[in-house]
N, C-alpha and C. Protein backbone atom coordinates (compact mmCIF):
# COMPACT_ATOMS: atom_id res chain seq x y z
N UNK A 1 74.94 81.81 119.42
CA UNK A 1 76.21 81.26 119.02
C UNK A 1 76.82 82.07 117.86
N UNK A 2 75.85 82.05 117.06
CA UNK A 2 76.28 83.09 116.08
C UNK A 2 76.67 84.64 116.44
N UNK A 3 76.42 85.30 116.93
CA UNK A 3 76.76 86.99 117.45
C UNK A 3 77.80 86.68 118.12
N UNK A 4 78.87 85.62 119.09
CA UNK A 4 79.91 85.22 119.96
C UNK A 4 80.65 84.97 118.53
N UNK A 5 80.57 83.96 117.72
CA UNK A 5 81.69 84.28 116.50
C UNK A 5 81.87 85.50 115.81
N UNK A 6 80.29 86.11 115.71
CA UNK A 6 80.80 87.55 115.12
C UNK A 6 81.21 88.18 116.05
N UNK A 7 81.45 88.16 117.31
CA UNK A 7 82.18 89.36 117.96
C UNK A 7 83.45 89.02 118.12
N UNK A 8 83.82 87.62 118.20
CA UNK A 8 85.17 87.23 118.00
C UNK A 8 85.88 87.54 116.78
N UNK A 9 85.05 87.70 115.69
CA UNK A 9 85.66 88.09 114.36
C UNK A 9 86.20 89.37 114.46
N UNK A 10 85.14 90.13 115.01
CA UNK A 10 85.33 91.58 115.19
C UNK A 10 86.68 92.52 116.06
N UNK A 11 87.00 91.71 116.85
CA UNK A 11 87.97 91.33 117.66
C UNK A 11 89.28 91.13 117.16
N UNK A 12 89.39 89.79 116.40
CA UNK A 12 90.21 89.90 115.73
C UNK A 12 91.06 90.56 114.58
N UNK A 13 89.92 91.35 114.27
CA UNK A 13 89.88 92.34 112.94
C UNK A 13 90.35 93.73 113.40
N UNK A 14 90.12 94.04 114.76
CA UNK A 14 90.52 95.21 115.31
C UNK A 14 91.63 95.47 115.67
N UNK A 15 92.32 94.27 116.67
CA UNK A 15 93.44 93.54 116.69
C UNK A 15 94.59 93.56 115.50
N UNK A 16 93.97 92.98 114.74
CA UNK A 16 95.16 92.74 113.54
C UNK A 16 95.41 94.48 112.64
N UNK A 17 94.07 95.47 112.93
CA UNK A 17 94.30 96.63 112.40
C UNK A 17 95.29 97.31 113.21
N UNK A 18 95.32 97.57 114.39
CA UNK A 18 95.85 98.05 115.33
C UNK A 18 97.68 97.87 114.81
N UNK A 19 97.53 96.65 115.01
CA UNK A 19 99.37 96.13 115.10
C UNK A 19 99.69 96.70 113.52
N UNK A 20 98.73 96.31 112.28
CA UNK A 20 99.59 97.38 110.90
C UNK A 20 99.40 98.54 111.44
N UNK A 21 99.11 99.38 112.27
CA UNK A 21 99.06 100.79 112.07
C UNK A 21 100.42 100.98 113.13
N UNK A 22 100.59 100.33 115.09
CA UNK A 22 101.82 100.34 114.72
C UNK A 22 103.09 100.32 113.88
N UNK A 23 102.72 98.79 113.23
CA UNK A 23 104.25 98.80 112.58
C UNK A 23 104.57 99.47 111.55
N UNK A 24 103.28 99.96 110.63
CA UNK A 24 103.59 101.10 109.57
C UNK A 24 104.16 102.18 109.97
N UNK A 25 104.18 102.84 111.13
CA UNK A 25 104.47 104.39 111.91
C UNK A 25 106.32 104.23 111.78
N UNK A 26 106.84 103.20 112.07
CA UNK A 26 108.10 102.77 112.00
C UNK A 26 108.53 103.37 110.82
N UNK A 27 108.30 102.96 109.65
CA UNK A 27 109.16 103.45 108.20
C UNK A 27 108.84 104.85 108.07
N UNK A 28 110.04 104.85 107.77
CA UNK A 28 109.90 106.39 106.96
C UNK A 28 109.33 106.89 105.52
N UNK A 29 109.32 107.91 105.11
CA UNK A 29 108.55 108.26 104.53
C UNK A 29 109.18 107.78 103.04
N UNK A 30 108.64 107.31 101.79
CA UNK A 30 109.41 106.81 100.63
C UNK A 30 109.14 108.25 99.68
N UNK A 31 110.41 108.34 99.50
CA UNK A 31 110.22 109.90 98.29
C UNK A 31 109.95 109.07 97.10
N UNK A 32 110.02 108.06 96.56
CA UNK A 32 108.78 108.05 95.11
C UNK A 32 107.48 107.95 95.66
N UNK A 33 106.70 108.23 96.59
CA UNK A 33 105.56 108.58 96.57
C UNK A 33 104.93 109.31 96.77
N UNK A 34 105.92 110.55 96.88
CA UNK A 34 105.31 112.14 97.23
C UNK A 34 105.08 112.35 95.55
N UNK A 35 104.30 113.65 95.47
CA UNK A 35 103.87 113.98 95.02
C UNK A 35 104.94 115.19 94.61
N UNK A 36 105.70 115.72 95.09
CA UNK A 36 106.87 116.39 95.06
C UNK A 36 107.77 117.19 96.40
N UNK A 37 108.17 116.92 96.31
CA UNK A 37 109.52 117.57 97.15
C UNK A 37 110.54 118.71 96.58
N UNK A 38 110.87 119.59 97.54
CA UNK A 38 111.65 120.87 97.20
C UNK A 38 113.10 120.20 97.75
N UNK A 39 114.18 120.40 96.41
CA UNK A 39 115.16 119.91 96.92
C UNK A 39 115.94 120.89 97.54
N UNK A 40 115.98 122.21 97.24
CA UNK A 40 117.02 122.63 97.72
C UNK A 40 116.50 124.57 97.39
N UNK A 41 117.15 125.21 98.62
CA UNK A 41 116.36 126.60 98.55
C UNK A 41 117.55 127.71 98.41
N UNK A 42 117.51 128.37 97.13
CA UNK A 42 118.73 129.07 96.77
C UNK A 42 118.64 131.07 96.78
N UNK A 43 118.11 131.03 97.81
CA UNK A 43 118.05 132.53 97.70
C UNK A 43 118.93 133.22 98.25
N UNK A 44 120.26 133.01 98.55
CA UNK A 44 121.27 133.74 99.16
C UNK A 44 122.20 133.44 98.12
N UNK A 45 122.12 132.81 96.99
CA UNK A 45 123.28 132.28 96.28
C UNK A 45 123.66 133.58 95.65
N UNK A 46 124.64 133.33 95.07
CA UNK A 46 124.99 134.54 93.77
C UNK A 46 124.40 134.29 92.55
N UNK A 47 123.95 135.42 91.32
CA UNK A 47 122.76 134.53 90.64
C UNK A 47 124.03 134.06 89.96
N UNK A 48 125.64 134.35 89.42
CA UNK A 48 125.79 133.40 88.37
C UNK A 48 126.47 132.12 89.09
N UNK A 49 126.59 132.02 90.15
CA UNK A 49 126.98 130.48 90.21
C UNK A 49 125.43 129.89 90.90
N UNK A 50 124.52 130.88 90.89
CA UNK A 50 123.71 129.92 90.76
C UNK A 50 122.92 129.59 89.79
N UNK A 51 123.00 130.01 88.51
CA UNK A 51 123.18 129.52 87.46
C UNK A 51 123.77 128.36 86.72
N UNK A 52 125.03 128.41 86.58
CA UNK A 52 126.09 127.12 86.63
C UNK A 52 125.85 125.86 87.40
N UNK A 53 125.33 126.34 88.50
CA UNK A 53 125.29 125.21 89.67
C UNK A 53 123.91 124.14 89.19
N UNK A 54 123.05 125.27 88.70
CA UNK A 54 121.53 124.31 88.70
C UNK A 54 121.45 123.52 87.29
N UNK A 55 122.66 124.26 86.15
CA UNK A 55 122.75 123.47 85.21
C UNK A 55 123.74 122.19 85.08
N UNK A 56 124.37 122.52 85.80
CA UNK A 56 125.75 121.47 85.91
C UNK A 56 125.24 120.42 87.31
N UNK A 57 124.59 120.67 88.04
CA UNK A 57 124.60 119.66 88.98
C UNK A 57 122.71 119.26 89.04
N UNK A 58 122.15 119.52 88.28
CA UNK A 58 120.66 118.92 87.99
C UNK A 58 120.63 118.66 86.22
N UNK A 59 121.41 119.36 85.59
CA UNK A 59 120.60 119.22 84.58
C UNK A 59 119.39 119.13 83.81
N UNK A 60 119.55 120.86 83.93
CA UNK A 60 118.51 121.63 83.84
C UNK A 60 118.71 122.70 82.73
N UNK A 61 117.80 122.85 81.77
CA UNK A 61 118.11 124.10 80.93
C UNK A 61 116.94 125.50 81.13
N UNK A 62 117.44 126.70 80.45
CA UNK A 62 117.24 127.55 80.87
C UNK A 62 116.11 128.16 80.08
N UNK A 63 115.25 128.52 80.61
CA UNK A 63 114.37 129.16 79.08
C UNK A 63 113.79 130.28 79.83
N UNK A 64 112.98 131.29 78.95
CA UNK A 64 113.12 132.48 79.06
C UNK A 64 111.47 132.92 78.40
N UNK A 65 110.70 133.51 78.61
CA UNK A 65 109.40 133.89 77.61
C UNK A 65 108.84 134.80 78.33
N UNK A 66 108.13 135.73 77.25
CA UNK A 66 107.20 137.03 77.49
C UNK A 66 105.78 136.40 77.74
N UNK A 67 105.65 135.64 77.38
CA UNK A 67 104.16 135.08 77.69
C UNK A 67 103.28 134.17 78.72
N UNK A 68 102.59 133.72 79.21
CA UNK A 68 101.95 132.84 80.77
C UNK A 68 103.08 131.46 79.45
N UNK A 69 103.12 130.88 81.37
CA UNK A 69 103.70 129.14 80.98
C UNK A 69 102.57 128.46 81.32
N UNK A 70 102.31 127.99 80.48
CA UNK A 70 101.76 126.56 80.53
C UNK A 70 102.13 124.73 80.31
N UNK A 71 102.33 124.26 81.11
CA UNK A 71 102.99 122.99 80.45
C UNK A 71 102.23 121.83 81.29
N UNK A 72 101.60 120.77 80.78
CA UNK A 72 101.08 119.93 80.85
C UNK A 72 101.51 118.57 81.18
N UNK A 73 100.88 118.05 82.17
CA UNK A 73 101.60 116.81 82.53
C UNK A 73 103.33 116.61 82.54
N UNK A 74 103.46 117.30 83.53
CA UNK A 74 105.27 117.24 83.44
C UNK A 74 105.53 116.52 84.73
N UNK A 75 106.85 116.22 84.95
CA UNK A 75 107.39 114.99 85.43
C UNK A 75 108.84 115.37 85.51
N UNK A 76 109.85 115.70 86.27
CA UNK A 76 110.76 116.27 86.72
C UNK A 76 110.67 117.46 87.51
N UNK A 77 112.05 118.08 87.37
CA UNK A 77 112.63 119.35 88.22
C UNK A 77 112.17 120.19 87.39
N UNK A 78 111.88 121.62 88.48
CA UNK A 78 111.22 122.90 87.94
C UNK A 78 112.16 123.88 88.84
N UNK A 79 112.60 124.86 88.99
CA UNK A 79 113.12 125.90 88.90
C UNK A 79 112.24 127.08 88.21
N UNK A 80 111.60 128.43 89.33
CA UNK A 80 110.94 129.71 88.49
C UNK A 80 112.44 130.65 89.49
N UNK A 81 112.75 131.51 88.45
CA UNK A 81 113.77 131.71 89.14
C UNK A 81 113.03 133.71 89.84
N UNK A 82 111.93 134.16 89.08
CA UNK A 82 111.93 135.35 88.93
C UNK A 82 110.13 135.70 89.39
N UNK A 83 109.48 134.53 89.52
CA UNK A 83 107.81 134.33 89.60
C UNK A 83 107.77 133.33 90.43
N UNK A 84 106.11 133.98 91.21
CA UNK A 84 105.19 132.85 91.11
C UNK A 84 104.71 131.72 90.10
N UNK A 85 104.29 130.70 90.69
CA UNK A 85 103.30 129.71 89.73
C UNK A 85 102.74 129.03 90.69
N UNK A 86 101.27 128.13 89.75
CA UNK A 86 100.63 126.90 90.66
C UNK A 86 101.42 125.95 89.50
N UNK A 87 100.92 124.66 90.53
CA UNK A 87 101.11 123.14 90.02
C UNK A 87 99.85 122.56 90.18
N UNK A 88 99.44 121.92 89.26
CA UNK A 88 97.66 121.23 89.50
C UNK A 88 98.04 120.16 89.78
N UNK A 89 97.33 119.47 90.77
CA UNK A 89 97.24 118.33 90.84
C UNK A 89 96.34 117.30 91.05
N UNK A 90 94.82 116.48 90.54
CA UNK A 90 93.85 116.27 90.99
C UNK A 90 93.44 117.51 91.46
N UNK A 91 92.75 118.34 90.43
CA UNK A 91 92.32 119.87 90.60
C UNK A 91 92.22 120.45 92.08
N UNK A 92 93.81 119.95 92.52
CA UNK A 92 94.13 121.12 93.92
C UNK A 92 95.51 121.67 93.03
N UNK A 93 95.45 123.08 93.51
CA UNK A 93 95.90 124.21 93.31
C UNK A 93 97.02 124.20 94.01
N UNK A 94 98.45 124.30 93.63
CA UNK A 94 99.26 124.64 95.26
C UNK A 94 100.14 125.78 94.69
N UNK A 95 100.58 126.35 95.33
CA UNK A 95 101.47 127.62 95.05
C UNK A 95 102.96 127.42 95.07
N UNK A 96 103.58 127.60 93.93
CA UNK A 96 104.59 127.54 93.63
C UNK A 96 106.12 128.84 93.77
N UNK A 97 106.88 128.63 94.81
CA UNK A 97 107.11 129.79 95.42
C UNK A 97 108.34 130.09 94.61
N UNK A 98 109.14 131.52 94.30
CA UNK A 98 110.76 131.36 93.32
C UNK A 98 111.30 130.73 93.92
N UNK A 99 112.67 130.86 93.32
CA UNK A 99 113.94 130.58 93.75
C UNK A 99 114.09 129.16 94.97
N UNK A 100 112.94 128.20 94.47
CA UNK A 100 112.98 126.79 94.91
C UNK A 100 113.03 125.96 94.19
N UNK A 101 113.50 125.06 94.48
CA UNK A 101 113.72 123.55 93.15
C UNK A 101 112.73 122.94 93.42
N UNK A 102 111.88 122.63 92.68
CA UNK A 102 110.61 121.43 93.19
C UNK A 102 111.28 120.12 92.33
N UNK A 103 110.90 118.83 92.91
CA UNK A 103 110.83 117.49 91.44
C UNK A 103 109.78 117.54 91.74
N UNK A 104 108.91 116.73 90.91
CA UNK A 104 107.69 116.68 91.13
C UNK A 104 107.98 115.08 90.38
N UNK A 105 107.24 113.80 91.37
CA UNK A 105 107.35 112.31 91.00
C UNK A 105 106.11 112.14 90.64
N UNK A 106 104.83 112.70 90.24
CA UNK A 106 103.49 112.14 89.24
C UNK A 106 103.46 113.27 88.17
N UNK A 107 102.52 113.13 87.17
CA UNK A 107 102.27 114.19 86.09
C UNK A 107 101.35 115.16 87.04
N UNK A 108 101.78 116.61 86.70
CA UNK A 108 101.14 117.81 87.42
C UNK A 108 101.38 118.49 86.65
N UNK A 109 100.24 119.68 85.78
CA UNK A 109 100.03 120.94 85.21
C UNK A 109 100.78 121.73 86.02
N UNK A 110 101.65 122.98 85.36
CA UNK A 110 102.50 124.26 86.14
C UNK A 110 101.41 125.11 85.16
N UNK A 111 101.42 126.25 86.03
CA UNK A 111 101.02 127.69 85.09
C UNK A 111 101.98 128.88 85.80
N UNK A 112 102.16 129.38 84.92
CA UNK A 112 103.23 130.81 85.96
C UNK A 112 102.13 131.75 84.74
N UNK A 113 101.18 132.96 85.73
CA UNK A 113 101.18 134.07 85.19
C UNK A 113 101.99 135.38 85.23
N UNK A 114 102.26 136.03 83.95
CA UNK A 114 102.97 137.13 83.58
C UNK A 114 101.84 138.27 84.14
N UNK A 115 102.73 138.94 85.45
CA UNK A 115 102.14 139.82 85.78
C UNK A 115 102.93 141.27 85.37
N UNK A 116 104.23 141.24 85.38
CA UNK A 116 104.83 142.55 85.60
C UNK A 116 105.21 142.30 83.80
N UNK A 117 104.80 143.32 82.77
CA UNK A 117 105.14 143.41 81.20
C UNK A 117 106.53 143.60 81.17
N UNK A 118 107.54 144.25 81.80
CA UNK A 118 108.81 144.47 81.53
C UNK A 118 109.84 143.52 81.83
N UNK A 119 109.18 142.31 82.70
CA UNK A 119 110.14 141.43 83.22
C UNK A 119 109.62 140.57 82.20
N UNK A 120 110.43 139.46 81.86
CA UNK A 120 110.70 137.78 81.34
C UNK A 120 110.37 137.25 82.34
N UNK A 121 109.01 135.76 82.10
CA UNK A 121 109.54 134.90 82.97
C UNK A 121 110.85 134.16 82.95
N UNK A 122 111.53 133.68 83.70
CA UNK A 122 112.86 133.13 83.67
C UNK A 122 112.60 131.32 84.64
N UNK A 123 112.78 130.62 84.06
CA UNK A 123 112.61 128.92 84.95
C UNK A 123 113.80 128.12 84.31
N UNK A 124 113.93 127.29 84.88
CA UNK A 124 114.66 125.90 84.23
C UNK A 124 114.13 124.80 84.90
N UNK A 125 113.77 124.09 83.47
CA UNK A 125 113.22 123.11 83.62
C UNK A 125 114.69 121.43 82.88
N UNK A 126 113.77 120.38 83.66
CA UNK A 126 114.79 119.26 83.65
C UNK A 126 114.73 118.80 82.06
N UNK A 127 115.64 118.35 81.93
CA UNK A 127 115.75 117.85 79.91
C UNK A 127 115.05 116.84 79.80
């Protein structure tokens, strides 16, 4: 008697998993729970309106340095306009490609290494 209720339990439990995994497939995907998204990919632009554009319509400022970036636990829009970088996240590594807008919606480490001495890195980051 007992193993006929547990298999009826079992049953039911399989059952009721089944139908959330249908009806979850329905919604779409919620962007506060990515981890980040690329909003927008600007490599055909002109650089000075695309300049203007990323400060005036993200609000974003511009910074400039001879040395590796490091910045810790950040939380907004990133812009590398001239480099590579990674983003850490739960110590996975992902590669951070130019001339893409990332947001990034949890805290994630950026590093951009300075490979070429004559160039500036060049990014804008969100205020």
């Amino acid at each position: 008697m007992f193993l006929i209720i547990l298999l009826i339990y079992f049953i039911i439990l399989i059952l009721v998993e089944f139908i959330f995994i249908i009806l979850s497939k329905d919604k779409s995907i919620d962007k506060s729970k990515e981890i980040f998204h690329i909003i927008e990919l600007y490599e055909k632009q002109d650089v000075n309106l695309l300049d203007d554009d990323i400060i005036k319509k993200h609000g974003m400022i511009f910074q400039e340095t001879n040395e590796d970036v490091d910045i810790k636990n950040f939380i907004g829009k990133f812009y590398i306009k001239n480099y590579y970088g990674f983003f850490i996240n739960l110590e996975s590594w992902n590669l951070m490609e130019s001339k893409k807008l990332y947001e990034f919606n949890v805290p994630v480490n950026i590093n951009i290494i300075k490979i070429n001495n004559k160039e500036p890195i060049k990014y804008y980051i969100s205020k």
